[in-house]
N, C-alpha and C. Protein backbone atom coordinates (compact mmCIF):
# COMPACT_ATOMS: atom_id res chain seq x y z
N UNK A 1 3.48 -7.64 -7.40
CA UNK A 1 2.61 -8.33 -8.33
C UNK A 1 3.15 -8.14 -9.74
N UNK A 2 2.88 -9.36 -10.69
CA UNK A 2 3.54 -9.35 -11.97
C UNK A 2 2.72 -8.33 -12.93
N UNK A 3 1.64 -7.81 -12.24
CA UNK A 3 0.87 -7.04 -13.34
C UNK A 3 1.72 -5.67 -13.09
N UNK A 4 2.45 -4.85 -12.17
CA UNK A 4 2.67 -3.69 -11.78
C UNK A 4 3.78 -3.56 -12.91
N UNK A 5 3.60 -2.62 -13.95
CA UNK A 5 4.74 -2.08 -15.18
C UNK A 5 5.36 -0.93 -14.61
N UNK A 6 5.46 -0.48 -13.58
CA UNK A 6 6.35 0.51 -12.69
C UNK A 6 4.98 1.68 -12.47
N UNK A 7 5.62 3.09 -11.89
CA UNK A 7 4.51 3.54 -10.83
C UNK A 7 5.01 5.11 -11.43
N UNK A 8 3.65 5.62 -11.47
CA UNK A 8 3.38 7.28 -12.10
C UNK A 8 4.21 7.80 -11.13
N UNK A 9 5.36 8.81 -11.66
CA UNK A 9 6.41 9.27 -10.62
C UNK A 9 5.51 10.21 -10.16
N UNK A 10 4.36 11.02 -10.37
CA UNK A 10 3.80 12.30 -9.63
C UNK A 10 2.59 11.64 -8.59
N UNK A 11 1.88 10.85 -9.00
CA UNK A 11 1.07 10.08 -8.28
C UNK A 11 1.31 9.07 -7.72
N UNK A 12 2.47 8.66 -7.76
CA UNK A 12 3.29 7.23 -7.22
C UNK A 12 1.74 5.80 -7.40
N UNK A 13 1.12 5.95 -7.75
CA UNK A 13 -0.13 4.98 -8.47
C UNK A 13 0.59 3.93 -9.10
N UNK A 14 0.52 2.98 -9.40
CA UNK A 14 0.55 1.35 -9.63
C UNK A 14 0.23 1.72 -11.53
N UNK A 15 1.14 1.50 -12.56
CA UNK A 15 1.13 1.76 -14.03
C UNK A 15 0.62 0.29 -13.91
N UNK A 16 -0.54 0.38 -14.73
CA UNK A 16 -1.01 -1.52 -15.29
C UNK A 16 -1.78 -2.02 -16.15
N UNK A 17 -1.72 -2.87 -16.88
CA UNK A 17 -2.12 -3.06 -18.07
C UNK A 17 -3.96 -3.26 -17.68
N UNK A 18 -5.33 -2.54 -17.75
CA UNK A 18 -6.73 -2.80 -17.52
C UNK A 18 -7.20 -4.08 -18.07
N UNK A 19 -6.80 -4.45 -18.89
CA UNK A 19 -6.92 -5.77 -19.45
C UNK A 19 -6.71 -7.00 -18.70
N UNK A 20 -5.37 -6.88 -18.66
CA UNK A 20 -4.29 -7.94 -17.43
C UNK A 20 -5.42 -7.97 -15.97
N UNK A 21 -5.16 -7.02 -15.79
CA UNK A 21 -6.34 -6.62 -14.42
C UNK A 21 -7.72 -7.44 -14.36
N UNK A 22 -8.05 -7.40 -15.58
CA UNK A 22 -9.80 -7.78 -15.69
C UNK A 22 -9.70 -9.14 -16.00
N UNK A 23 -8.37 -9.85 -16.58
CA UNK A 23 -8.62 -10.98 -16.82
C UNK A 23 -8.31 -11.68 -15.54
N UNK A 24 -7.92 -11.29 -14.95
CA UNK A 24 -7.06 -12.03 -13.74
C UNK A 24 -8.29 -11.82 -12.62
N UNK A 25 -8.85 -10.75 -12.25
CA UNK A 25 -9.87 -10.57 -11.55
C UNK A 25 -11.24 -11.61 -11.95
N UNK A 26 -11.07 -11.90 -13.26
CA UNK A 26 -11.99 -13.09 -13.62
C UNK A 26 -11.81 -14.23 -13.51
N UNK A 27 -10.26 -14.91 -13.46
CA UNK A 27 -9.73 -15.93 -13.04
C UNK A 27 -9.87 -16.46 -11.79
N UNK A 28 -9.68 -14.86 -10.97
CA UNK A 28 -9.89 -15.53 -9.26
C UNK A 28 -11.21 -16.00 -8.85
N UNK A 29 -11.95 -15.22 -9.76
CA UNK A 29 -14.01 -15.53 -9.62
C UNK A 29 -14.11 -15.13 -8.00
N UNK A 30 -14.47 -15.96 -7.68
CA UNK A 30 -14.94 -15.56 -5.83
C UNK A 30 -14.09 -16.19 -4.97
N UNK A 31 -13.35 -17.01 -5.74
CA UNK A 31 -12.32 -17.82 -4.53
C UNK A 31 -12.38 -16.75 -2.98
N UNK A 32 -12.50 -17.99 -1.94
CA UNK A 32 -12.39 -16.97 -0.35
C UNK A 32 -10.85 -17.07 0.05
N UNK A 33 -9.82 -17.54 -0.56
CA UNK A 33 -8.72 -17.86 0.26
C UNK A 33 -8.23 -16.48 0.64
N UNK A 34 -7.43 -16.34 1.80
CA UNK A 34 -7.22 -14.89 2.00
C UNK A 34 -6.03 -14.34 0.71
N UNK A 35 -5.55 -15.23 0.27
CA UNK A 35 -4.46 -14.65 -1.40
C UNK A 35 -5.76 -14.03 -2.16
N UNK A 36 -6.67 -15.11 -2.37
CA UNK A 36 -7.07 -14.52 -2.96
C UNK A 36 -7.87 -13.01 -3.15
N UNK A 37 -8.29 -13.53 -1.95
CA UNK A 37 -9.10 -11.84 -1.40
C UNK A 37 -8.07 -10.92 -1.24
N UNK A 38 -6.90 -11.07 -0.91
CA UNK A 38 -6.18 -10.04 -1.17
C UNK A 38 -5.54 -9.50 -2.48
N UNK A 39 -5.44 -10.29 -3.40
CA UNK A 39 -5.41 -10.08 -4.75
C UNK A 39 -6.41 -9.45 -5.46
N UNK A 40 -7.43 -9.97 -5.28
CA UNK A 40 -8.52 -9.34 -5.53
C UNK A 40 -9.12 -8.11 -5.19
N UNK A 41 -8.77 -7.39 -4.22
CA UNK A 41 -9.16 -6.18 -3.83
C UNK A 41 -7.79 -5.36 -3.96
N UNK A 42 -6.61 -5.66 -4.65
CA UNK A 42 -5.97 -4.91 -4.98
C UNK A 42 -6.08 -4.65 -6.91
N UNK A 43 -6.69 -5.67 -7.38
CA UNK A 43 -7.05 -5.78 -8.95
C UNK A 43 -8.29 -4.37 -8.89
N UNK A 44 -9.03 -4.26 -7.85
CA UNK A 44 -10.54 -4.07 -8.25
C UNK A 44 -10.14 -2.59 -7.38
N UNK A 45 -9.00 -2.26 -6.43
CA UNK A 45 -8.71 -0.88 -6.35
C UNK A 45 -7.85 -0.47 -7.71
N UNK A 46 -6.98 -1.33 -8.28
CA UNK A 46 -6.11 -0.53 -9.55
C UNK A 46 -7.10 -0.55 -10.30
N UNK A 47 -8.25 -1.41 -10.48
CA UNK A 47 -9.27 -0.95 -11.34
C UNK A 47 -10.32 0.26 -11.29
N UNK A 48 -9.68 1.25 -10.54
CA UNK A 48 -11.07 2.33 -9.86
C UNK A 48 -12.23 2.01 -9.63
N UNK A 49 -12.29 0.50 -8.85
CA UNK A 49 -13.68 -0.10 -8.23
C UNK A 49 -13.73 -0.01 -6.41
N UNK A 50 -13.64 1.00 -5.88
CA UNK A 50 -13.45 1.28 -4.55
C UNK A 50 -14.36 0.74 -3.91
N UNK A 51 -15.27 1.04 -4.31
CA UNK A 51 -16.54 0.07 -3.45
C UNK A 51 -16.63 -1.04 -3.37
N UNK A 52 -16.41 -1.67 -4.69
CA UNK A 52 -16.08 -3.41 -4.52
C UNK A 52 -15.02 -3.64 -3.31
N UNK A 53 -13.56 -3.18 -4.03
CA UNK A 53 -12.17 -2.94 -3.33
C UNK A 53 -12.63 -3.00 -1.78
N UNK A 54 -13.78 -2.35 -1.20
CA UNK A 54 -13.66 -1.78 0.23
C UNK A 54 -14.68 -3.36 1.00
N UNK A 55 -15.73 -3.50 -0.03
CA UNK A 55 -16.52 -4.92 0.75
C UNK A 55 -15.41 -6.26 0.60
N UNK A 56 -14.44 -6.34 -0.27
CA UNK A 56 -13.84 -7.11 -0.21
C UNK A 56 -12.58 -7.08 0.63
N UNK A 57 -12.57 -6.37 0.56
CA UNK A 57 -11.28 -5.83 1.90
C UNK A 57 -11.48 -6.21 3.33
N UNK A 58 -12.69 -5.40 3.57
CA UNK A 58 -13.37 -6.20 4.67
C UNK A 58 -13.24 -7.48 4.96
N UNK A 59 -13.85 -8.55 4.01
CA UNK A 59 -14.30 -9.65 4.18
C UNK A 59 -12.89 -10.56 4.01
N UNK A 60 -11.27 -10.35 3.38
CA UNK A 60 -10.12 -10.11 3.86
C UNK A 60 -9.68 -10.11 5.46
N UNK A 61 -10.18 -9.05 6.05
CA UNK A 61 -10.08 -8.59 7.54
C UNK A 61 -10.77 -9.55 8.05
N UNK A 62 -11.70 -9.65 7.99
CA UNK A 62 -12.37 -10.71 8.89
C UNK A 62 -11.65 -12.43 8.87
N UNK A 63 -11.87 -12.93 7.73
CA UNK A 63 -11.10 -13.93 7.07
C UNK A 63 -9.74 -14.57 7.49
N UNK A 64 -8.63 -13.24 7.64
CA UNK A 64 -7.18 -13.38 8.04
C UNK A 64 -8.02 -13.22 10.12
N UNK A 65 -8.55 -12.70 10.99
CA UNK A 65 -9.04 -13.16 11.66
C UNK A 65 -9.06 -13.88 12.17
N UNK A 66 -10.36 -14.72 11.49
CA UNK A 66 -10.76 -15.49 11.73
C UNK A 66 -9.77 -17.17 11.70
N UNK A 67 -8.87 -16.97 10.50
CA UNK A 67 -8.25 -18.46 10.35
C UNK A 67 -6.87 -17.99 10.08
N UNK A 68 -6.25 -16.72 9.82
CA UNK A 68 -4.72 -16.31 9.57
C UNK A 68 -3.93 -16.28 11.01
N UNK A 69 -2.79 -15.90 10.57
CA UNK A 69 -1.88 -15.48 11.08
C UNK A 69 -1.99 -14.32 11.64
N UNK A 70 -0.62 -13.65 13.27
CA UNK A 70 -0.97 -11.95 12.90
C UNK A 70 -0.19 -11.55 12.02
N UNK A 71 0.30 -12.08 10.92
CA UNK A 71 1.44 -11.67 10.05
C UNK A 71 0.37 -11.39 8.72
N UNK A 72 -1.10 -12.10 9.06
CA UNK A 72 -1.57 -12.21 7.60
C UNK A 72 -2.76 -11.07 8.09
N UNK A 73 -2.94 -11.16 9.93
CA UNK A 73 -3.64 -10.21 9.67
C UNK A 73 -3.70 -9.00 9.43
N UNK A 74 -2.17 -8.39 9.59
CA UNK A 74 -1.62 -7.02 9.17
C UNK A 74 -1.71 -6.90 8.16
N UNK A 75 -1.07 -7.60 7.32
CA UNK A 75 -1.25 -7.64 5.95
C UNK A 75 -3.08 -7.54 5.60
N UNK A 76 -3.70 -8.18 5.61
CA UNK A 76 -5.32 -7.51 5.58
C UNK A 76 -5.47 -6.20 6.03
N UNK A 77 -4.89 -5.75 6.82
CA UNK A 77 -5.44 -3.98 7.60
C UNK A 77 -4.88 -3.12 6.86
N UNK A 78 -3.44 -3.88 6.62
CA UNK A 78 -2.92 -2.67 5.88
C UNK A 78 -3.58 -2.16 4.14
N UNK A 79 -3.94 -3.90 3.71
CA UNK A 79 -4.40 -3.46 2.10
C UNK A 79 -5.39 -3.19 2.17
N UNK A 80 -6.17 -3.14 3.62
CA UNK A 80 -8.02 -2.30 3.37
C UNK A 80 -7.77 -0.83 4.15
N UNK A 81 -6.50 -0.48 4.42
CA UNK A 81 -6.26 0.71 4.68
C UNK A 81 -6.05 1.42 3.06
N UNK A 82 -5.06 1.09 2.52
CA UNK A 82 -5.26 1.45 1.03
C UNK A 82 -6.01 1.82 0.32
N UNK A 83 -6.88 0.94 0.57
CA UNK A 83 -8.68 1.41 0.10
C UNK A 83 -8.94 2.62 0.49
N UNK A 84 -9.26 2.75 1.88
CA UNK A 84 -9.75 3.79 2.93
C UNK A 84 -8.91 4.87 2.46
N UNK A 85 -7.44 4.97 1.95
CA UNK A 85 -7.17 6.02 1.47
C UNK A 85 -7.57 6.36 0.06
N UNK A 86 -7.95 5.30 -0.67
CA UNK A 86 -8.43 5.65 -1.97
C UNK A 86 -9.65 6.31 -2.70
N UNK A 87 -10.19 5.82 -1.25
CA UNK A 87 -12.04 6.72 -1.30
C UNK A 87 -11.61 7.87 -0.07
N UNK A 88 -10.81 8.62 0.15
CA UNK A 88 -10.25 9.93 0.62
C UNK A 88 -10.20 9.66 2.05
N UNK A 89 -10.41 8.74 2.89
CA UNK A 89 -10.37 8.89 4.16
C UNK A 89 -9.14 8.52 4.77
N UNK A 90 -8.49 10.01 4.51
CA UNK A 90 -6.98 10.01 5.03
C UNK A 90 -7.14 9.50 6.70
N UNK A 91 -7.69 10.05 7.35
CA UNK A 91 -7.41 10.07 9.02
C UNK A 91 -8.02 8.45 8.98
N UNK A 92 -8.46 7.92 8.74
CA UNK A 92 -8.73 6.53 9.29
C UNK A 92 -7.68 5.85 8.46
N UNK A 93 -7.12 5.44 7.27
CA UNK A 93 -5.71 4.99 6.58
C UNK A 93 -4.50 5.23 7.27
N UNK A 94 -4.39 6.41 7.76
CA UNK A 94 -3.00 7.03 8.29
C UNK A 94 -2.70 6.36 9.88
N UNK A 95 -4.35 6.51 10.40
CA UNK A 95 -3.90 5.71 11.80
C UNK A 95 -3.91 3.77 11.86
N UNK A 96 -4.78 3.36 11.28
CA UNK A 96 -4.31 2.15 10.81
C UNK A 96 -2.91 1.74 10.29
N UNK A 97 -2.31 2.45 9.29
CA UNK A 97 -1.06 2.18 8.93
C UNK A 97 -0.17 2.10 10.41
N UNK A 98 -0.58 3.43 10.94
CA UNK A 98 0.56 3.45 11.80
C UNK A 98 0.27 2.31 12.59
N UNK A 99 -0.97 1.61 13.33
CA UNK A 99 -1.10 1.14 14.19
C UNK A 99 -0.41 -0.71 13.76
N UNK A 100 -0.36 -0.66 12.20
CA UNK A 100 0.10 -1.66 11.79
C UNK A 100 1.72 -1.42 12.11
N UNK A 101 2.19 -0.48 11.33
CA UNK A 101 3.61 -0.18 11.29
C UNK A 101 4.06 -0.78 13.09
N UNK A 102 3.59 -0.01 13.96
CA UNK A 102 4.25 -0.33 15.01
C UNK A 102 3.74 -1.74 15.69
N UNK A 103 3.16 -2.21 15.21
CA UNK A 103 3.11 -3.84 15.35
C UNK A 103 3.93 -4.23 14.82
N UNK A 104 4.47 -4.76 13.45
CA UNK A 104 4.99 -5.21 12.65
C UNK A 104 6.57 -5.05 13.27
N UNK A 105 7.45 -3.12 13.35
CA UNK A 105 8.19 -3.19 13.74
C UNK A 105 8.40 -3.64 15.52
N UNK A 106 7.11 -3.81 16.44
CA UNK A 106 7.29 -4.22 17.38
C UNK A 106 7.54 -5.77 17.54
N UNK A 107 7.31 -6.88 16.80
CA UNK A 107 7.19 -8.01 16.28
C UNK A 107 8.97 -8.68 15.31
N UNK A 108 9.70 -7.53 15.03
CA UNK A 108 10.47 -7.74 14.43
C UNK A 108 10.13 -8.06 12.62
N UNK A 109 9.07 -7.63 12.56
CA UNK A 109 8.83 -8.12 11.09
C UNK A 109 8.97 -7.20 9.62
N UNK A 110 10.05 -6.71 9.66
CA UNK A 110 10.85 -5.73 9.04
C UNK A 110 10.12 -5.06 7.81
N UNK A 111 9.24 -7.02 6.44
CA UNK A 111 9.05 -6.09 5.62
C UNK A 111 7.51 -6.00 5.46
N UNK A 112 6.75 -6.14 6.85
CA UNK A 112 5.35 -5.98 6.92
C UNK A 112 5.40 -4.36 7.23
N UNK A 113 6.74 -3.85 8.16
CA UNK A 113 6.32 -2.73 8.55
C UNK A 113 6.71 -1.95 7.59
N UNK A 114 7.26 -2.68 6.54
CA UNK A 114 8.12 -1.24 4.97
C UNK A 114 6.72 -1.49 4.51
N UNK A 115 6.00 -2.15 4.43
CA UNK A 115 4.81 -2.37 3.25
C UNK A 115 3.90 -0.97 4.55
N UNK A 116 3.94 -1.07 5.70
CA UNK A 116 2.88 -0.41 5.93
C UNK A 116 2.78 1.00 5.93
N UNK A 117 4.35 1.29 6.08
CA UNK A 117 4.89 2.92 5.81
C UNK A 117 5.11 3.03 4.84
N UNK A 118 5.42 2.59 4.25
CA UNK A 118 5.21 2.64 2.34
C UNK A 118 3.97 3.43 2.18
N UNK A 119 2.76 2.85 2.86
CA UNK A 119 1.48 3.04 2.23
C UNK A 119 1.35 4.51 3.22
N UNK A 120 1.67 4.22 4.16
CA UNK A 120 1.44 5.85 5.15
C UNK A 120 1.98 7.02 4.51
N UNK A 121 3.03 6.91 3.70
CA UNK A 121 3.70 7.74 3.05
C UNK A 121 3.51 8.64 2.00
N UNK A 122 2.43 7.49 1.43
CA UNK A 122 1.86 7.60 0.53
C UNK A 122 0.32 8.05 1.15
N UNK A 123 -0.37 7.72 1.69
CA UNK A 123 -1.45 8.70 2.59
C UNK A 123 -0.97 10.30 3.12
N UNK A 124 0.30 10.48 3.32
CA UNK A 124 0.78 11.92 3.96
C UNK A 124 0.94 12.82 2.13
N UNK A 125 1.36 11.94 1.52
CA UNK A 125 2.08 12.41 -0.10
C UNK A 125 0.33 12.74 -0.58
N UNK A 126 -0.41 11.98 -0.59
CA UNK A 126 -1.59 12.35 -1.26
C UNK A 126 -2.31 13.82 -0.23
N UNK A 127 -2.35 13.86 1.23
CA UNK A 127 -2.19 15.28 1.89
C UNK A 127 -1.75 15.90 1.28
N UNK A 128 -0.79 16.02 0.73
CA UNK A 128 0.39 17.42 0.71
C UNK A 128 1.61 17.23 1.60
N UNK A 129 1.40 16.57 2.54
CA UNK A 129 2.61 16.15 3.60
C UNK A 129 3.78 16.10 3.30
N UNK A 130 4.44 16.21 2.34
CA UNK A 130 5.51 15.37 1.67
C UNK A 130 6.74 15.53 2.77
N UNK A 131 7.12 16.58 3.70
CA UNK A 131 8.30 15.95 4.99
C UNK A 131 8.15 14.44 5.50
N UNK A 132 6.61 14.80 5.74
CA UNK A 132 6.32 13.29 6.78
C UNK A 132 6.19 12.19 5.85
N UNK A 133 5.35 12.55 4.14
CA UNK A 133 5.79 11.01 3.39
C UNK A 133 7.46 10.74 3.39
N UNK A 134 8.05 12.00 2.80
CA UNK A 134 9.52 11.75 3.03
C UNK A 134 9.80 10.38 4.20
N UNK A 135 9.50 11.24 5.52
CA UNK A 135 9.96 10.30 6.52
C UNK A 135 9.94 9.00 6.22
N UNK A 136 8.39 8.96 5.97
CA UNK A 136 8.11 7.13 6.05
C UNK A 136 8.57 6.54 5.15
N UNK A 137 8.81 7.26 3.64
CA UNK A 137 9.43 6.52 2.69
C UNK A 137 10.91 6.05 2.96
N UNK A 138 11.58 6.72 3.31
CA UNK A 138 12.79 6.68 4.44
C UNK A 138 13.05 5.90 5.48
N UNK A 139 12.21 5.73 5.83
CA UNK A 139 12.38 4.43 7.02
C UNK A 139 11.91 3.25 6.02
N UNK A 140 10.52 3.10 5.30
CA UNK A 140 10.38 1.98 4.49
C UNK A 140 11.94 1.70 3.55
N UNK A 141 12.31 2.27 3.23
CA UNK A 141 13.63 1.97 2.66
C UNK A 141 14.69 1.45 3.74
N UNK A 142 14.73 1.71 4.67
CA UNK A 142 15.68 1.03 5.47
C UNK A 142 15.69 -0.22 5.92
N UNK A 143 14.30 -0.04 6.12
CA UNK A 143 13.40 -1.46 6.69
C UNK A 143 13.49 -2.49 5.06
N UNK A 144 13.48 -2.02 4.58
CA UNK A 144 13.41 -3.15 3.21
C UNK A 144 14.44 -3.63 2.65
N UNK A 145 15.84 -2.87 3.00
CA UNK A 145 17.60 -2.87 2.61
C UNK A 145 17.91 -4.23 3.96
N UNK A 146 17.01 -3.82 5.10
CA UNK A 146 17.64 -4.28 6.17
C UNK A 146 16.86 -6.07 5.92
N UNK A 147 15.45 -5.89 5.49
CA UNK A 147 15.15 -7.40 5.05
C UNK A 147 15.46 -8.24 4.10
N UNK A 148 16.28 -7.39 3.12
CA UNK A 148 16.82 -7.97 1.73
C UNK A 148 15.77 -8.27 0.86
N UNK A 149 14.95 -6.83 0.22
CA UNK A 149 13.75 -6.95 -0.37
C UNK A 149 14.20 -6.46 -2.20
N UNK A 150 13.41 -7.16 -2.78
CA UNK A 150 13.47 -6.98 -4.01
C UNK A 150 14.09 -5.59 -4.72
N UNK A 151 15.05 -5.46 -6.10
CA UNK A 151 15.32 -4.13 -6.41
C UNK A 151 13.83 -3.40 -7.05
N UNK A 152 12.62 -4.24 -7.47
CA UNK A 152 11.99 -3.58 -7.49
C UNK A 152 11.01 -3.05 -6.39
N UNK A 153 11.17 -3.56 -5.14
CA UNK A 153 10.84 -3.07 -3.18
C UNK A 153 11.33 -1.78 -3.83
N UNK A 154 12.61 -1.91 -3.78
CA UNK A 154 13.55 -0.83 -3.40
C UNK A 154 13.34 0.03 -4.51
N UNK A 155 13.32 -0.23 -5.45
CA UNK A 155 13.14 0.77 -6.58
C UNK A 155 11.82 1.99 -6.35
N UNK A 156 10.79 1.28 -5.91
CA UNK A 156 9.60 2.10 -5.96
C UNK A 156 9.39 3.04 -4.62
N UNK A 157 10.59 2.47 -3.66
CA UNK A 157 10.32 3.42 -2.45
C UNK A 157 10.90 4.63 -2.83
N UNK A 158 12.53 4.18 -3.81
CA UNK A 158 13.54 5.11 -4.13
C UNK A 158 12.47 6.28 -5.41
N UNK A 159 11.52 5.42 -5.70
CA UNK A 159 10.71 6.69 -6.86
C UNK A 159 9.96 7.73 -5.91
N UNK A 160 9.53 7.02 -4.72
CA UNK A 160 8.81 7.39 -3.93
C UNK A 160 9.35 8.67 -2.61
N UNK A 161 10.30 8.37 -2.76
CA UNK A 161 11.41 9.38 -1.99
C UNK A 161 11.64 10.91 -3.06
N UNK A 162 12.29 10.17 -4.06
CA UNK A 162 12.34 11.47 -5.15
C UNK A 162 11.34 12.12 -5.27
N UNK A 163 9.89 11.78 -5.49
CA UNK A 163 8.49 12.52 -5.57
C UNK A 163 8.29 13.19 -4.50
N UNK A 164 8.49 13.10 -3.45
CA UNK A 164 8.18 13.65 -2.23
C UNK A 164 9.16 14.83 -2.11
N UNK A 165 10.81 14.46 -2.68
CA UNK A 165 11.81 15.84 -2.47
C UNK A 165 10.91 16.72 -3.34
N UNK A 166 10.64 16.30 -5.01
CA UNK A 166 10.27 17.20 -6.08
C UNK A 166 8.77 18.19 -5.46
N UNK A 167 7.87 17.38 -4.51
CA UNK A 167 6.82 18.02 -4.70
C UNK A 167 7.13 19.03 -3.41
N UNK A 168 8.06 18.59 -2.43
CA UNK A 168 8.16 19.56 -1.22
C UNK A 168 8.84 20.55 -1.79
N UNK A 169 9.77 21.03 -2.54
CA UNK A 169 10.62 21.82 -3.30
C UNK A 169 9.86 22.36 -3.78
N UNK A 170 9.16 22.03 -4.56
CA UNK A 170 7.76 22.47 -4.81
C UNK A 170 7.34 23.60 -4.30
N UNK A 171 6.55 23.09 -3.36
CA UNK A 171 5.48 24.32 -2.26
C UNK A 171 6.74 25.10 -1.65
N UNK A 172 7.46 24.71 -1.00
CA UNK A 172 8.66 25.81 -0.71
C UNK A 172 8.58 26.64 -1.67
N UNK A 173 8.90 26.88 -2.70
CA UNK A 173 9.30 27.20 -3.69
C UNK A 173 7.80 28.19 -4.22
N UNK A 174 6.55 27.75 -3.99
CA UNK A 174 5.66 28.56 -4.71
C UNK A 174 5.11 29.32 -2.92
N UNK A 175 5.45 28.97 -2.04
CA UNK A 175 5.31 29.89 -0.93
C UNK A 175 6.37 30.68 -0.72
């Protein structure tokens, strides 16, 4: 998304202008298209509106369902998994991701399954996990080299890899 100004290297979090956010979240108004609902519940999670973020997410899920694709409906599970990790519920985010991830890579669909380990990675990194975010950031990088995904794809997995060496070095290091 054109609003993302690059990503907090310790929190790997989405840097973005609140403004940009609020105007654009006012632009979409209620539109139901599933872009939009998916735009929209990613404006209204970078906006620390989780609760909105989570009824609209939903109604996303149902939506891609009801009239999408399964390409669009992963894409819905995975960005209301996001949520689910954002209001702390690691164990329901982590198994969704995965259950997406291995669809996606069972399907051949290379950069649904980097988007979904991306986000798992980032569910293990917000644990403490950082081997297993390692992992997934690691495979999301392969998976995204191998689809020919943007240098900024690639850039944020590659921030996302480094955070995970720094913070595991880390706890090694203070245990």
């Amino acid at each position: 998304m054109s609003y993302i100004h690059g990503y907090d290297p310790d929190t790997l979090r989405e840097i973005t202008d609140s403004r940009e956010c609020a105007e654009r979240l006012e632009e979409i108004g209620s539109q139901r298209s599933l872009p939009a609902l998916l735009e929209r519940t990613w404006l209204l999670k970078v906006l620390d509106r989780f609760d909105e973020a989570l009824t609209v997410s939903e109604q996303s899920v149902r939506v891609a369902r009801m009239a999408g694709t399964r390409r669009d409906l992963l894409r819905a599970r995975i960005v209301h998994a996001t949520i689910q990790q954002c209001r702390g519920a690691f164990a329901a985010a982590e198994q969704e991701l995965t259950t997406c991830a291995e669809e996606a890579e069972g399907q051949g669909w290379a950069g649904i399954a980097a988007f979904a380990l991306q986000h798992r990675g980032k569910v293990h990194y917000d644990e403490g996990e950082y081997e297993a975010a390692r992992r997934d950031f690691k495979r999301a990088l392969f998976l995204r080299q191998n689809a020919g995904a943007s240098d900024a794809e690639l850039e944020s997995t590659l921030l996302a890899i480094d955070a995970a060496d720094r913070r595991r070095t880390r706890s090694v290091v203070a245990s």
